[in-house]
Every structure is written in C-alpha cells, then in structure tokens.
C-alpha atoms as a PDB file:
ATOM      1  CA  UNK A   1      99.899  94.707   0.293  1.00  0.00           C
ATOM      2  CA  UNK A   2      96.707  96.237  -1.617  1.00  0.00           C
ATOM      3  CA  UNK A   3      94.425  98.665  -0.342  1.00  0.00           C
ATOM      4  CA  UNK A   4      91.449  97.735   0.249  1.00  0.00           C
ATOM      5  CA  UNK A   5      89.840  99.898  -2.392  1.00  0.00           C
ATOM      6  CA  UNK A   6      92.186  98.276  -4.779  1.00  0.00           C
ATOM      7  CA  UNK A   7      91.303  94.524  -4.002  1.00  0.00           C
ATOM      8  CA  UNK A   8      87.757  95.190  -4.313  1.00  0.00           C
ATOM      9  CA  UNK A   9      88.697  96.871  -8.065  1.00  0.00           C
ATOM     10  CA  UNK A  10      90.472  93.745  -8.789  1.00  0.00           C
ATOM     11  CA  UNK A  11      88.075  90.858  -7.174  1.00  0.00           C
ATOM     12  CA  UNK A  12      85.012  93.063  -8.784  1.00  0.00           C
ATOM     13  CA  UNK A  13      86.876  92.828 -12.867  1.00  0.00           C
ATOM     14  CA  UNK A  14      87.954  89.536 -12.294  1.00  0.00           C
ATOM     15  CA  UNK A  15      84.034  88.157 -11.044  1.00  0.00           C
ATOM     16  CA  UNK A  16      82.923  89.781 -14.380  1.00  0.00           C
ATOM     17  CA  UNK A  17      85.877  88.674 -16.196  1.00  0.00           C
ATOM     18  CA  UNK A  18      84.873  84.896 -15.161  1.00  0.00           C
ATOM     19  CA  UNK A  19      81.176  85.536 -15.990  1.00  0.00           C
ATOM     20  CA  UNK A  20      82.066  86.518 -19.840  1.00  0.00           C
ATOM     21  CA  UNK A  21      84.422  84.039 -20.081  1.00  0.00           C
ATOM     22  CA  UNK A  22      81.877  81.388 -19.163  1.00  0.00           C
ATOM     23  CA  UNK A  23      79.181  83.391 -21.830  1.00  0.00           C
ATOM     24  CA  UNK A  24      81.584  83.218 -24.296  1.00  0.00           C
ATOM     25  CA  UNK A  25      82.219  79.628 -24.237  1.00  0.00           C
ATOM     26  CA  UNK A  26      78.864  79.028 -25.320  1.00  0.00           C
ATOM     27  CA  UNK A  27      78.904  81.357 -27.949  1.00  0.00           C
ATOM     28  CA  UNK A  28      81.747  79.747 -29.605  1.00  0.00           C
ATOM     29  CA  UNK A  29      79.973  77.861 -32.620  1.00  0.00           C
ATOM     30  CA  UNK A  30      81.260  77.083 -36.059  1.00  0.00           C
ATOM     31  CA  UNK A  31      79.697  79.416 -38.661  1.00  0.00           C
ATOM     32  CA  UNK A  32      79.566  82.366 -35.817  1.00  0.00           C
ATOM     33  CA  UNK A  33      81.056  85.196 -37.290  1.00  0.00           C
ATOM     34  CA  UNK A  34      83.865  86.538 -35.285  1.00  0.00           C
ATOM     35  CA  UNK A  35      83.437  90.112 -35.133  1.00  0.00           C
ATOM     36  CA  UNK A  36      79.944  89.031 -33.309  1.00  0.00           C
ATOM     37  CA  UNK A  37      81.838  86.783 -30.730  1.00  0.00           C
ATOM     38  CA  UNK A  38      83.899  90.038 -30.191  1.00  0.00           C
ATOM     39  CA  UNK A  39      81.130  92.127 -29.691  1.00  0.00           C
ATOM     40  CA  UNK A  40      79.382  90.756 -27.870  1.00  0.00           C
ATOM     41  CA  UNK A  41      82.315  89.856 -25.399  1.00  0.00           C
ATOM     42  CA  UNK A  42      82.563  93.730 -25.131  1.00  0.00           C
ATOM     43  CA  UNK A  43      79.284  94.401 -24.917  1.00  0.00           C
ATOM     44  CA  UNK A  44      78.629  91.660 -21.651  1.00  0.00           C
ATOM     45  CA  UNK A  45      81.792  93.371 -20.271  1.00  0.00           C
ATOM     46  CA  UNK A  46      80.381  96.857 -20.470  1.00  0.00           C
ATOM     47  CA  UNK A  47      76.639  95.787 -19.674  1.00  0.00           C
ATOM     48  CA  UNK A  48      77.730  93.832 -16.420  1.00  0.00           C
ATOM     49  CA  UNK A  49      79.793  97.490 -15.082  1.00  0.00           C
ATOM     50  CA  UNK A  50      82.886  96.607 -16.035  1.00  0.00           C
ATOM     51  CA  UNK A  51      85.691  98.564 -18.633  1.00  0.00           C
ATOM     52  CA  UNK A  52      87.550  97.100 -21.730  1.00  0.00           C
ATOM     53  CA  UNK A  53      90.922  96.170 -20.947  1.00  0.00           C
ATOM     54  CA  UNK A  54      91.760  95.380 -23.962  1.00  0.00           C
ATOM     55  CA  UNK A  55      89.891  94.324 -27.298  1.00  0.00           C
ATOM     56  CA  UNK A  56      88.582  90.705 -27.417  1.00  0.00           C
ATOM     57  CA  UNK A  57      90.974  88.694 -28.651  1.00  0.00           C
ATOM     58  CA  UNK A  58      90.033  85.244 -30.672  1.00  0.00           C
ATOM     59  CA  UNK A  59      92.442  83.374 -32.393  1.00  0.00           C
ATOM     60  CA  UNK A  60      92.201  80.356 -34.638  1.00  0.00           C
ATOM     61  CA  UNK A  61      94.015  77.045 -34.771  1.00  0.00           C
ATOM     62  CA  UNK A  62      97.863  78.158 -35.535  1.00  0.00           C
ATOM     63  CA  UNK A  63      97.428  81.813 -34.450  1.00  0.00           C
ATOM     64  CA  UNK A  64      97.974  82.002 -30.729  1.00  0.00           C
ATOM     65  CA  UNK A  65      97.138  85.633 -29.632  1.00  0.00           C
ATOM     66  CA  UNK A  66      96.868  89.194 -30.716  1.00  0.00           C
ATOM     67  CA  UNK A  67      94.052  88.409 -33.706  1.00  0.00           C
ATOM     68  CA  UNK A  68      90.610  90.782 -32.669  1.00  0.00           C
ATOM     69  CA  UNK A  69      88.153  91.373 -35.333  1.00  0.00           C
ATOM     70  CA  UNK A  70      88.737  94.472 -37.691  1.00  0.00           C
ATOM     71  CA  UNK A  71      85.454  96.695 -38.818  1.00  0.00           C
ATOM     72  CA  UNK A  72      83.484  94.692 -41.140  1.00  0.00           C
ATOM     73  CA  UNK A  73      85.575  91.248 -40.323  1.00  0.00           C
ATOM     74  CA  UNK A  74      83.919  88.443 -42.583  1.00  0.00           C
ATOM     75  CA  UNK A  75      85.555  85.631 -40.799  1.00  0.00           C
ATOM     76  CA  UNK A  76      83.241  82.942 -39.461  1.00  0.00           C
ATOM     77  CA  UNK A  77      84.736  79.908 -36.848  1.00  0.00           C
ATOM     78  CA  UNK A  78      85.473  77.055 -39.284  1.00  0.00           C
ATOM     79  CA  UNK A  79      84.485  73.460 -38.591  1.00  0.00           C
ATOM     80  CA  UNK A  80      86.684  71.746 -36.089  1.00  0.00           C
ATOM     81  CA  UNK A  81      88.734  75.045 -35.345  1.00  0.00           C
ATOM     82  CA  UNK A  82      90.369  75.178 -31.810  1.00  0.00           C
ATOM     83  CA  UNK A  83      89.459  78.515 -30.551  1.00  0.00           C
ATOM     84  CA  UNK A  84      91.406  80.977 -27.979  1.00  0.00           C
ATOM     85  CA  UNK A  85      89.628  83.522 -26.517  1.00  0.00           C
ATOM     86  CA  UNK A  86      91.093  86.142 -24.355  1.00  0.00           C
ATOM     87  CA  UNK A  87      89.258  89.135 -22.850  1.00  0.00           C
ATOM     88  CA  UNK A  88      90.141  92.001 -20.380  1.00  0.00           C
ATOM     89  CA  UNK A  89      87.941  93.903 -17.627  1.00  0.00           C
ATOM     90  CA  UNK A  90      89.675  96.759 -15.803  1.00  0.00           C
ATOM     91  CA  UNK A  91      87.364  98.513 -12.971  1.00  0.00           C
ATOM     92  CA  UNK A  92      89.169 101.794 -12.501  1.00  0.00           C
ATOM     93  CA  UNK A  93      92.462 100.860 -13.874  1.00  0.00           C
ATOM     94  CA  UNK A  94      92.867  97.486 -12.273  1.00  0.00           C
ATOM     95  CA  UNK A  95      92.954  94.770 -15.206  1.00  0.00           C
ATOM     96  CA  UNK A  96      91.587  91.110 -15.076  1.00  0.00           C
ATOM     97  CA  UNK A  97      93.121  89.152 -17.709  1.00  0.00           C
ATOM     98  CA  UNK A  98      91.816  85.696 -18.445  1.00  0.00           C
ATOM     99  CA  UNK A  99      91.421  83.063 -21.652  1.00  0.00           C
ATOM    100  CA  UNK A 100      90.527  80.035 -22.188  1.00  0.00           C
ATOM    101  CA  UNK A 101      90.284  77.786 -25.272  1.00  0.00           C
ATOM    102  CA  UNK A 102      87.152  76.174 -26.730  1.00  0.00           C
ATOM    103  CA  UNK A 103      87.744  73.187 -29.443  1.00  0.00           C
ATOM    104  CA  UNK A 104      85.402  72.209 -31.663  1.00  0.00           C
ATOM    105  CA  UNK A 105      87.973  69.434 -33.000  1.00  0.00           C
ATOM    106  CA  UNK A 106      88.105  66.351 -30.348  1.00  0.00           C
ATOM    107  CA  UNK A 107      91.456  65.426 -31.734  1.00  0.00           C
ATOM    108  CA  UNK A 108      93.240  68.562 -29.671  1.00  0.00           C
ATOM    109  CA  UNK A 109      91.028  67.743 -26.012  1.00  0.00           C
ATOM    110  CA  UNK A 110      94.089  66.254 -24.902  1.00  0.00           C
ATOM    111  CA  UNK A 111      96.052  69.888 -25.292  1.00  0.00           C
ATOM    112  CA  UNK A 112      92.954  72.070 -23.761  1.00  0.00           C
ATOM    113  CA  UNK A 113      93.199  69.341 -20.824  1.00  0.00           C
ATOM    114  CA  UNK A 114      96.697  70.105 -20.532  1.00  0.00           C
ATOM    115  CA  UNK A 115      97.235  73.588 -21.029  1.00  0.00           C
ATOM    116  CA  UNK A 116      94.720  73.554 -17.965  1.00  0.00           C
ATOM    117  CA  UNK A 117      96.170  71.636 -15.806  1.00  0.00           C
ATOM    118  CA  UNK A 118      99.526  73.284 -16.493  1.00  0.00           C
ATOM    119  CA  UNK A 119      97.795  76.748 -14.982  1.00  0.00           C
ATOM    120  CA  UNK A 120      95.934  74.718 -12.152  1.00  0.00           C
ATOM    121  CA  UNK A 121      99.670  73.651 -11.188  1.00  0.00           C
ATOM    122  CA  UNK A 122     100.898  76.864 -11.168  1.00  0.00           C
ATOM    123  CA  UNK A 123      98.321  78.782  -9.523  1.00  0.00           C
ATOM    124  CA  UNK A 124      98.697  76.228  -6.464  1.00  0.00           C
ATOM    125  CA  UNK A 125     102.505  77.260  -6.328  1.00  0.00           C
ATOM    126  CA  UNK A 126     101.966  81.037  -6.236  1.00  0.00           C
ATOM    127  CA  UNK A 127     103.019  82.409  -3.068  1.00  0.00           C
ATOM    128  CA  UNK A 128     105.599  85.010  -1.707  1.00  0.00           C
ATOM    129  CA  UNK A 129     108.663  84.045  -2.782  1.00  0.00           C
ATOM    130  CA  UNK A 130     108.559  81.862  -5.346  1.00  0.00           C
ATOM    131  CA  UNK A 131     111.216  82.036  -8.131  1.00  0.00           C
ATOM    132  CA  UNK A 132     109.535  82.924 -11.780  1.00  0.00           C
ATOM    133  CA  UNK A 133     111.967  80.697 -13.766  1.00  0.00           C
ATOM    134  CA  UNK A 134     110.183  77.419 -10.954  1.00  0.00           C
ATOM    135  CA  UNK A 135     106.637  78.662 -12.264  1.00  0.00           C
ATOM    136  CA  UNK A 136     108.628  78.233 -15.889  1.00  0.00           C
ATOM    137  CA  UNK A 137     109.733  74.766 -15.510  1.00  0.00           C
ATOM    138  CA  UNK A 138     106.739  73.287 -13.758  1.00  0.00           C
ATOM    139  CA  UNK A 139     104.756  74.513 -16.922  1.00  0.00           C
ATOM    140  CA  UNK A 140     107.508  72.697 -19.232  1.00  0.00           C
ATOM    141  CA  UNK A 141     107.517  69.606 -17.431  1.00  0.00           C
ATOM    142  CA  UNK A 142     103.699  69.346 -17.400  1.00  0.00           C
ATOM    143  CA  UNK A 143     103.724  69.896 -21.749  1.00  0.00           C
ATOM    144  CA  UNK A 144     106.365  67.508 -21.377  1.00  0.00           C
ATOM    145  CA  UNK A 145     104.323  65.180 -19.658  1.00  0.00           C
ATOM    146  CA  UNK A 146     101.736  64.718 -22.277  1.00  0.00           C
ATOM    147  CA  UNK A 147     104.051  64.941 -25.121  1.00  0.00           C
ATOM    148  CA  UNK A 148     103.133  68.776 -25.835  1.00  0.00           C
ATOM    149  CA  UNK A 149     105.912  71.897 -26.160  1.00  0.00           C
ATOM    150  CA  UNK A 150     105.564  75.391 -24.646  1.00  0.00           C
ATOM    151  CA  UNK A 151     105.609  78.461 -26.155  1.00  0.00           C
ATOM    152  CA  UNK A 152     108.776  79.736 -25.017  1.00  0.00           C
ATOM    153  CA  UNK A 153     108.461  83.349 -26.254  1.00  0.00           C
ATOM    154  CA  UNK A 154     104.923  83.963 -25.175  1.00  0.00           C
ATOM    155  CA  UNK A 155     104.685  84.965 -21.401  1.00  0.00           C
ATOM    156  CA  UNK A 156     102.453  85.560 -18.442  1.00  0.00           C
ATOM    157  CA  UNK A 157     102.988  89.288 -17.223  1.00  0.00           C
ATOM    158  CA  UNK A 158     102.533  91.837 -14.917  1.00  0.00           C
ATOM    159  CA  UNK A 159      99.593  93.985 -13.714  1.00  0.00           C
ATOM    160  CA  UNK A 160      99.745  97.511 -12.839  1.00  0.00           C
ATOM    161  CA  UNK A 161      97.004 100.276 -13.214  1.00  0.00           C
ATOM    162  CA  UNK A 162      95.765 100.999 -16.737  1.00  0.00           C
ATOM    163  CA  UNK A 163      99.208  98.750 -17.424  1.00  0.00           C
ATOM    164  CA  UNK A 164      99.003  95.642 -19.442  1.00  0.00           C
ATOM    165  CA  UNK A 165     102.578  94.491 -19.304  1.00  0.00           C
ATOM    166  CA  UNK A 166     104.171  95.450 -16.708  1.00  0.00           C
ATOM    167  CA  UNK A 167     107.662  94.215 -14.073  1.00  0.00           C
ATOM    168  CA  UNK A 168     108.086  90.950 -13.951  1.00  0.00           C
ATOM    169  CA  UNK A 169     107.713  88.309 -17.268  1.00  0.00           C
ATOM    170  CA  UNK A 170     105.857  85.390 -16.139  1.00  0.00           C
ATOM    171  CA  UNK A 171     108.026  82.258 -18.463  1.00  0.00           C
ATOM    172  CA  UNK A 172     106.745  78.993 -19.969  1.00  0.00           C
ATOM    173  CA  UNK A 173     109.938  77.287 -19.918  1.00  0.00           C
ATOM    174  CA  UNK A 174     112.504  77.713 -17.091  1.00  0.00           C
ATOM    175  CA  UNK A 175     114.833  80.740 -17.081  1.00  0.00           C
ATOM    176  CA  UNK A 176     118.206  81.579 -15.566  1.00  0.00           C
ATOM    177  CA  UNK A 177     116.598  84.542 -13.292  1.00  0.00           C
ATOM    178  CA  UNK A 178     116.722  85.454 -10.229  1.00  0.00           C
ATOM    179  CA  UNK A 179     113.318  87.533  -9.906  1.00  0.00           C
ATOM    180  CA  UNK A 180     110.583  86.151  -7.497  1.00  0.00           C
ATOM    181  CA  UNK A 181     107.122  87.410  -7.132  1.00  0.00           C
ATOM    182  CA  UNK A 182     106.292  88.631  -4.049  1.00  0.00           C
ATOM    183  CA  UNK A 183     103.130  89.895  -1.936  1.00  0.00           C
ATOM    184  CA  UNK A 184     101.356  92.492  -3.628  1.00  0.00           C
ATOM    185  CA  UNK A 185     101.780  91.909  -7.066  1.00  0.00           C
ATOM    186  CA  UNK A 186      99.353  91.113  -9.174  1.00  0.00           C
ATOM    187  CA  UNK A 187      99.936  88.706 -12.368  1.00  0.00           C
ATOM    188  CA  UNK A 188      98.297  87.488 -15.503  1.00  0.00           C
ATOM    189  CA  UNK A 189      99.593  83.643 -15.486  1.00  0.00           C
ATOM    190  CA  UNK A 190      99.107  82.395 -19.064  1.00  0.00           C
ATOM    191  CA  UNK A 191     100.367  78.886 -20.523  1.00  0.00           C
ATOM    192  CA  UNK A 192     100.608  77.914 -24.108  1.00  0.00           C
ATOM    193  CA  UNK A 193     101.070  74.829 -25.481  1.00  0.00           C
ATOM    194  CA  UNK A 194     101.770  73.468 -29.180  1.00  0.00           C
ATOM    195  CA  UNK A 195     101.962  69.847 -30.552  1.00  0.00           C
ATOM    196  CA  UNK A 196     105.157  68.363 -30.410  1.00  0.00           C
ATOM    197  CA  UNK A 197     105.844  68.719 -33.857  1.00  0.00           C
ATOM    198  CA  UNK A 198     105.967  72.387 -33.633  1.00  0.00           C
ATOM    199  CA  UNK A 199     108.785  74.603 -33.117  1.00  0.00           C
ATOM    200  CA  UNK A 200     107.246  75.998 -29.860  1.00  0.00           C
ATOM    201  CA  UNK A 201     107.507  79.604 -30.540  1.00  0.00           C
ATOM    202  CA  UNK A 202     105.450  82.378 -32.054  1.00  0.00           C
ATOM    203  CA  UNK A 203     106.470  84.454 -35.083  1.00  0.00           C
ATOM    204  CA  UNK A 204     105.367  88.029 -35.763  1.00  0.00           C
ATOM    205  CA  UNK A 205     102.428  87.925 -38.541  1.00  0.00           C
ATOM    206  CA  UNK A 206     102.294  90.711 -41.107  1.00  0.00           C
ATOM    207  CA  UNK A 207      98.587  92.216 -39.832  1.00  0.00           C
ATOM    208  CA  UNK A 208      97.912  94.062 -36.684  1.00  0.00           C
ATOM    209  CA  UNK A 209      94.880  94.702 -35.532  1.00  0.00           C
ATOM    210  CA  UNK A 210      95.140  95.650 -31.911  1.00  0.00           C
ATOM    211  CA  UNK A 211      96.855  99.338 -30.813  1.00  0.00           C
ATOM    212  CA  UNK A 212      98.127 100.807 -27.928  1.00  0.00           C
ATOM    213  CA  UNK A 213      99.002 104.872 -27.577  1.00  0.00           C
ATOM    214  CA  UNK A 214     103.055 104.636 -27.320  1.00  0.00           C
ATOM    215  CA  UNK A 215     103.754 108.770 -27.771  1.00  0.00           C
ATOM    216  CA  UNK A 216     102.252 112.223 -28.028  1.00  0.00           C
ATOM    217  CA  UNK A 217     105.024 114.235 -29.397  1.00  0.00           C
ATOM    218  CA  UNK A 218     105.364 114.967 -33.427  1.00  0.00           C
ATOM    219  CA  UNK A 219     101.778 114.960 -34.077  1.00  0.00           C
ATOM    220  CA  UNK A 220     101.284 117.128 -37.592  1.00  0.00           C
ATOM    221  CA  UNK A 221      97.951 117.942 -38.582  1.00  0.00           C
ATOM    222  CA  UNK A 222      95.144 119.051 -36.441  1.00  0.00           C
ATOM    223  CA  UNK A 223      93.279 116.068 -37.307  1.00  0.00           C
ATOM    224  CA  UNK A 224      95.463 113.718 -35.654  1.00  0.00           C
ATOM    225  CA  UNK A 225      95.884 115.034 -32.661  1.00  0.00           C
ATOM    226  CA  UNK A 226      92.471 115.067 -32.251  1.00  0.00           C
ATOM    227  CA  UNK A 227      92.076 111.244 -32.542  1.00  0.00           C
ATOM    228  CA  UNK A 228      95.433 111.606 -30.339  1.00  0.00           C
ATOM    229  CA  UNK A 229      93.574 112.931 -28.148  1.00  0.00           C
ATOM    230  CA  UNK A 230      90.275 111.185 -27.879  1.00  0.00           C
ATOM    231  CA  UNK A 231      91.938 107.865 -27.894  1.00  0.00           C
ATOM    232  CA  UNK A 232      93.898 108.992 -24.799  1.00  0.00           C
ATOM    233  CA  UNK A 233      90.656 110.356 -22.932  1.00  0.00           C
ATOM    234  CA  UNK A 234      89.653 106.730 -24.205  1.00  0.00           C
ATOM    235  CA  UNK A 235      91.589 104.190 -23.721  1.00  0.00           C
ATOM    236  CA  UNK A 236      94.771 105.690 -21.480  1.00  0.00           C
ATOM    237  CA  UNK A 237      97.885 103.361 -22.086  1.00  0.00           C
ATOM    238  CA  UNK A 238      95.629 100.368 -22.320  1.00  0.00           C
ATOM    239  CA  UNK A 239      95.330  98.184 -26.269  1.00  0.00           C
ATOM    240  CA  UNK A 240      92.272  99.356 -28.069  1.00  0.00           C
ATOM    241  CA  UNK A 241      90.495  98.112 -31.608  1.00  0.00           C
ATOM    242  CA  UNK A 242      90.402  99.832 -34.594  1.00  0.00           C
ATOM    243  CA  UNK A 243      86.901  99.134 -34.263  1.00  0.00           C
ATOM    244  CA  UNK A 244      86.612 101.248 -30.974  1.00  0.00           C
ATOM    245  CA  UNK A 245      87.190 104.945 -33.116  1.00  0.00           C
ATOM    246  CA  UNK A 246      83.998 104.475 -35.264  1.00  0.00           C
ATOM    247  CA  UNK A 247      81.948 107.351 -34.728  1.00  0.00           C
ATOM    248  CA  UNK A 248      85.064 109.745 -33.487  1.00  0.00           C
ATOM    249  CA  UNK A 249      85.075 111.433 -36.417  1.00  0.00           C
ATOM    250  CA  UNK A 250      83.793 110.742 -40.457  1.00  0.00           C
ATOM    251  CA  UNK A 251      85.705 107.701 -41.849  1.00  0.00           C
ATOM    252  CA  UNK A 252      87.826 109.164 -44.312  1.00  0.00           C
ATOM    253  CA  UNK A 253      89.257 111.710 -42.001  1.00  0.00           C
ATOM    254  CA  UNK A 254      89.301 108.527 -39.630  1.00  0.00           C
ATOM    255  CA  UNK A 255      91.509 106.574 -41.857  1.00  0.00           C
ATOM    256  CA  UNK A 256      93.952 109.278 -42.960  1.00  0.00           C
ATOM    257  CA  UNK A 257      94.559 110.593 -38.998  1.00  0.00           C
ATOM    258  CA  UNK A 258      94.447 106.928 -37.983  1.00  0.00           C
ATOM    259  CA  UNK A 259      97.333 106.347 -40.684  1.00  0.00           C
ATOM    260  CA  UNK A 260      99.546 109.432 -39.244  1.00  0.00           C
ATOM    261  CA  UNK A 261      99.249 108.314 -35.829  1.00  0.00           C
ATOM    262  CA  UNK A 262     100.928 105.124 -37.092  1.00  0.00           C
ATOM    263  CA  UNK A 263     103.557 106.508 -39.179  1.00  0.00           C
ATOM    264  CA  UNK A 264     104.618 108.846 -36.426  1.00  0.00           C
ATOM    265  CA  UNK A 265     104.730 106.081 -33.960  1.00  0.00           C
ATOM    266  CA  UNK A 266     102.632 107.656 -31.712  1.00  0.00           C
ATOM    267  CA  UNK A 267     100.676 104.307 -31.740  1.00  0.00           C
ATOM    268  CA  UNK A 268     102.454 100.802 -31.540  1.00  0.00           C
ATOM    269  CA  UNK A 269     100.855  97.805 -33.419  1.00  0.00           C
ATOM    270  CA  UNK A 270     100.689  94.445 -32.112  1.00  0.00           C
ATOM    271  CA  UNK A 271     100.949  91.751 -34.803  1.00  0.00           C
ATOM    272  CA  UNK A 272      99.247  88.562 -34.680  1.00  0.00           C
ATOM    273  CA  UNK A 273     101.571  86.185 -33.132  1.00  0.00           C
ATOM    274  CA  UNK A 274     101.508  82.762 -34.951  1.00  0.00           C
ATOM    275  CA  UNK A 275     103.255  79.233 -34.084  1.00  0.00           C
ATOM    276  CA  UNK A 276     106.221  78.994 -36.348  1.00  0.00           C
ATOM    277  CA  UNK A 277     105.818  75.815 -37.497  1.00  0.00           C
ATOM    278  CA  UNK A 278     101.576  76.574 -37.852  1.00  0.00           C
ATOM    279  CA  UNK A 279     101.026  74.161 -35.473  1.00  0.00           C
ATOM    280  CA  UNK A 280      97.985  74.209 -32.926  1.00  0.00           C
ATOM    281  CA  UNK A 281      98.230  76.113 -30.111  1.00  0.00           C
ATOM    282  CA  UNK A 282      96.251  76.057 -26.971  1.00  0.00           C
ATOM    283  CA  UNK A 283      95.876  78.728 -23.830  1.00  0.00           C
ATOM    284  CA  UNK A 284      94.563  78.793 -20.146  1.00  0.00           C
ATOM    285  CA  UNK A 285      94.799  82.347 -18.210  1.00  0.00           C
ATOM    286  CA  UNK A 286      93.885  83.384 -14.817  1.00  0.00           C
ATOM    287  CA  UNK A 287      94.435  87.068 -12.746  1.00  0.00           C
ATOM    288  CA  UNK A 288      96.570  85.990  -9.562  1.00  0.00           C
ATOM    289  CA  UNK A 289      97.157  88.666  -6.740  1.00  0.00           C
ATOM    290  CA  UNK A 290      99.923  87.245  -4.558  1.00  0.00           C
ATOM    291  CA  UNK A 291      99.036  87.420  -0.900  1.00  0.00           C
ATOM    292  CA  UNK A 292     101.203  87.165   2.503  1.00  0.00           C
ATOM    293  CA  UNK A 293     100.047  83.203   2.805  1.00  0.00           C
ATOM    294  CA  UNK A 294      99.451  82.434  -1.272  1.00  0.00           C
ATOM    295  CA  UNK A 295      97.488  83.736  -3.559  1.00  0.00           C
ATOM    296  CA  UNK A 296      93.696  84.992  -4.884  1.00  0.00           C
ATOM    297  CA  UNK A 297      92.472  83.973  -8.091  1.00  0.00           C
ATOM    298  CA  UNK A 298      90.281  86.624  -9.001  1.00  0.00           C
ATOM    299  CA  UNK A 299      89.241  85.276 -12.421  1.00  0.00           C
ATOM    300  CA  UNK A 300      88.380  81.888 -11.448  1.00  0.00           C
END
C-alpha cells in the first residue's frame, strides 16, 4: 500500500485537480479564446500550490485529446462546440489526472450523460482484483446501452511518480488479458465515447503540440542542450507546452534548439488524436488509488 506521505501527495493534487476542473467549467464560453482557457487552467493550478502535470488540454468536437494551445493560438470555442477539457496536478511527482466535457450543443447531452455514467460504473467496480479487460466491457456495454461506441484505442492508464503512462492500460472495450489491478496502484480511468456512426477509434493528426523529454544522448550544439537541460530541471519525464519555454532563452535561438531537440528525438511529439470518422467525441476522467477494501477517488 502507499505511504502515508504519498497518499497525502495524491489526495492533496487530486482536491486541486477537482477545484480547477469545476473553475474551468464555467469558463468554457463560446467566443473564449482557447489559449486563455489554457492559461488560466495553469495558472489556478499553480496559484492553488499545486504543479503542472501536463499542459491543459482542450479539444473540440471531433478531436478527442492531445490539442493544448500553441503561443499566440487564435482559436476561439465556436458556437455549439462540445468541449473536452483535461488537466493535470502533480504535488511532488504524484499526478491527478481528470477531464470532463462541457457542451454548448444540447443535441450531444445525451453522450456527456453517458460517458459519465460509464466512469461512475467503473469507479464503483474498482477494487483489488478486478480484471482490466471487466472494467473494458462494462464501459462497452454502457455506450452500447445508449446507442454510443467507445473509443477502442484510447485508454485509461497508469500512475507512477513524475510518470504519465505507466503498467497497466486501462481499455474501453473488453480485452483478452489477464492483468488485474491490485492494491496500491494508482490509475487514471478515462472513457470515450463517439456517435454510433463513427468508426470508434482515433487517428493520429498531422500537428503536435504537446512534448515530452524521450532522450539525452546526441545532442549537437551547445544551444540545445541547454534547452535539454532546462526542460529536464523543468518538467522531468512529464508532457510540457511549447508555450512553457518562453522566456528560456531569445526566440530565435528558441525555435532553432527547439527544432534540434526534435530532429534528434530527444523529445517525442504527441499528435492530436482525432475520431476517424470526425465524429463527436465525449470524455469523463477521474484519479483512482486502489485500496485493500475498494478504492479512493481523489479527483472527485
């Protein structure tokens, strides 16, 4: 089981975690600009004691995760747009995860209902024990149930310290696996749903805007190992925005170490992840640790 240094951590990112989420709903207007939504995500995050875990994610309609504003984004929430959210808090390594989706379209209500209850189901299963690919099928049956499809290639995940992704895949359809989570672990559980019409799975868009350090060997030129280096004294092994850097060093040198990090692979990109058939997607997330006798939801 956890410390109890390392609960604390976790209950302590999760309350704030819950606190922007909940701010953030109400932020959510059409005509906001996006890079403000993100910012001032951040900003609560840091103000209320808490770390990034990862840049503010906020994805539109067909997109379904991975989209953060870029510097100088000009994007704005368009009318009736169904709107995920995600945001991360770590407190000395240990990550809350959570999202939630806000529409501005009562056509898709139905969906955000779902995709809700689908985690609400789940959550009340966690326990010792219990098989992954179960969690899987009890949030396909409940898309099933109101005539909505999973995302079969997105996934709940893993927690670990200054770790995003980590162990064991949490699935949205059932699997033929054997894995079960057990007491200790700590999990982001994270449903999406798409309208039946879809193909219910993501492809790999052509933009990335969100960047994780991956390696530190092969760096060139002193310039880039300087942002190497600041962005591991940063950030660790946890996703940061290009936005983040500003102010690390003058833009143009910036850009060009920025664009040997990338080339050497010392970063990995992840692309925006959209439904393949650019249908709708909704999501619903929640931080789980798995105790002896269930489960705490520390995002809640």
């Amino acid at each position: 089981m956890l410390s109890r240094d390392v609960l604390e951590c976790y209950i302590k990112a999760g309350k704030i975690a819950s606190e922007v989420r909940s701010e953030a709903k109400e932020i959510v207007k059409k005509g906001v600009p996006l890079l403000e939504i993100c910012e001032k995500v951040e900003a609560s995050i840091k103000a209320k004691g808490g770390e990034l875990a990862f840049p503010c994610n906020i994805c539109l309609n067909e997109i379904a995760a991975h989209y953060s504003s870029p510097p100088e984004d000009a994007q704005t929430v368009p009318k009736n747009a169904v709107v995920k959210i995600d945001l991360g808090v770590h407190i000395d390594g240990y990550i809350a995860d959570t999202a939630m989706t806000v529409c501005l379209n009562p056509e898709f209500d139905g969906m955000v209902y779902a995709v809700n209850e689908a985690l609400k189901q789940v959550i009340n299963m966690v326990r010792p024990g219990v098989k992954t690919s179960q969690i899987g099928e009890v949030v396909q049956k409940t898309a099933q149930r109101y005539g909505l499809k999973p995302i079969w290639n997105l996934t709940g995940h893993q927690l670990s310290k200054y770790v995003l992704h980590t162990g064991k895949p949490i699935p949205n359809v059932p699997r033929f696996d054997f894995a079960r989570i057990n007491a200790g672990e700590v999990f982001a559980i994270e449903p999406f749903f798409t309208l039946s019409s879809g193909k219910g799975e993501i492809r790999s868009g052509t933009d990335s805007y969100i960047f994780r350090l991956q390696r530190e060997r092969g760096v060139k030129s002193p310039t880039a190992k300087d942002l190497m280096d600041k962005i591991k004294e940063n950030f660790k092994t946890l996703p940061f925005s290009k936005r983040w850097l500003n102010g690390f060093m003058p833009k143009s040198e910036l850009d060009a170490a920025f664009k040997e990090l990338l080339s050497a692979k010392n970063l990995m990109d992840y692309p925006i992840l959209i439904e393949a058939a650019g249908k709708t997607v909704v999501q619903a997330e929640h931080t789980v640790i798995v105790t002896d006798d269930g489960r705490i939801v520390t995002t809640q």
